[in-house]
Protein backbone atom coordinates (compact mmCIF):
# COMPACT_ATOMS: atom_id res chain seq x y z
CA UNK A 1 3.67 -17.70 -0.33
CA UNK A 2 4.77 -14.32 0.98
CA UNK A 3 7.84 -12.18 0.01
CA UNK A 4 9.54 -9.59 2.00
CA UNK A 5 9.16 -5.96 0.89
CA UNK A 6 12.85 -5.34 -0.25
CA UNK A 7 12.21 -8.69 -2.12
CA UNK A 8 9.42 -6.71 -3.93
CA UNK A 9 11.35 -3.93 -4.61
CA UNK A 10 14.87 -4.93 -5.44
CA UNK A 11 15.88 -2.22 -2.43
CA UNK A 12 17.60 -2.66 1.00
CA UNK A 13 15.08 -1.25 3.75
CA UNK A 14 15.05 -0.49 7.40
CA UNK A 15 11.74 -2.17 8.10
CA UNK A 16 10.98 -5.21 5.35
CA UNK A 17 7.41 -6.46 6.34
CA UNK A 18 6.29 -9.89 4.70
CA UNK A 19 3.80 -9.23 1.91
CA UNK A 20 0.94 -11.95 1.38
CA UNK A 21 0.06 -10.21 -1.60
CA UNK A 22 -0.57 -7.08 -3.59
CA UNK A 23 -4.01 -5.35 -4.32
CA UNK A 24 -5.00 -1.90 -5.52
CA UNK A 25 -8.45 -2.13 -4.48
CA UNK A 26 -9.01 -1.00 -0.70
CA UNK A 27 -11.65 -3.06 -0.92
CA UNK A 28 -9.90 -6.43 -0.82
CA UNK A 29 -6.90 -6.11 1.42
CA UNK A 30 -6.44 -8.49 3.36
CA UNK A 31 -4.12 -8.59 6.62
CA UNK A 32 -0.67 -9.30 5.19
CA UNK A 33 -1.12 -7.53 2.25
CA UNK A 34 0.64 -4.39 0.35
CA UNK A 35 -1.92 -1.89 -1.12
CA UNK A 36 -1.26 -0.20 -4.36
CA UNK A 37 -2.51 3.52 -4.06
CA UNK A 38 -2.55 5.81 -6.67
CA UNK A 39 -5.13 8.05 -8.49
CA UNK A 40 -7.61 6.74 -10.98
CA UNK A 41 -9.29 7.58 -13.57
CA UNK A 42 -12.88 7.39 -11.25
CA UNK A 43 -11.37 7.67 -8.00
CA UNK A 44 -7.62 8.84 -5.77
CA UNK A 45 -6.69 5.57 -4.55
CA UNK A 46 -4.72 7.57 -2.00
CA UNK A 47 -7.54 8.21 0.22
CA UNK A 48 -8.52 4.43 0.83
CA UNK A 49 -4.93 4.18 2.31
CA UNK A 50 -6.30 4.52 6.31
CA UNK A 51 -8.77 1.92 5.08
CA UNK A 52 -6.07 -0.62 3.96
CA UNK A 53 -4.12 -0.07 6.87
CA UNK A 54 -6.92 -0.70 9.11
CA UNK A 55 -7.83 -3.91 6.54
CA UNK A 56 -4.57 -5.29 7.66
CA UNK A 57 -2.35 -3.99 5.08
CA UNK A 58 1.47 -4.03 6.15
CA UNK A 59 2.83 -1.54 3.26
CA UNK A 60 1.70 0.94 0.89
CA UNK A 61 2.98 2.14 -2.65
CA UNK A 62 1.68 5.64 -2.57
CA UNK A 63 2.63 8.34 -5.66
CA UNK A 64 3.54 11.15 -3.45
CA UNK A 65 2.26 14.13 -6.21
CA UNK A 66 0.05 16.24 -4.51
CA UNK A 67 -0.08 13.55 -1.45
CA UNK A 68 -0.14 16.22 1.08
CA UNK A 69 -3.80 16.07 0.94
CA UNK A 70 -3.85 13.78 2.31
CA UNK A 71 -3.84 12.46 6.03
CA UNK A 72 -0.86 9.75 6.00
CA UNK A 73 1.57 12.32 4.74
């Protein structure tokens, strides 16, 4: 069962995607899902966001610190 976005976040938003569930591992988005990026401890989740988007992932939750490194900023 998916929720919308502002569901998720308790916020009104301009675009509210459905989310089909939540993952912080690139690795197993799926297409409907949001994608938790953030750094790690063994790796900066923030660069697997291109990856997730491609994977089918309709929203990220990216820390912004420092995010201008990267290339979805």
């Amino acid at each position: 069962m998916s929720q919308r976005l502002s569901e998720l976040l308790r916020r009104d938003l301009a675009t509210d995607p459905a989310i089909a569930g939540v993952t912080a591992d690139s690795r197993k988005v799926r297409p409907g899902d949001g994608f938790i990026a953030w750094p790690g401890a063994a790796t900066d989740a923030r660069e697997h966001v291109a990856g997730a988007l491609t994977s089918g992932a309709t929203a990220c939750l990216v820390e912004l610190a420092s995010a201008d490194r990267f290339a979805f900023s």
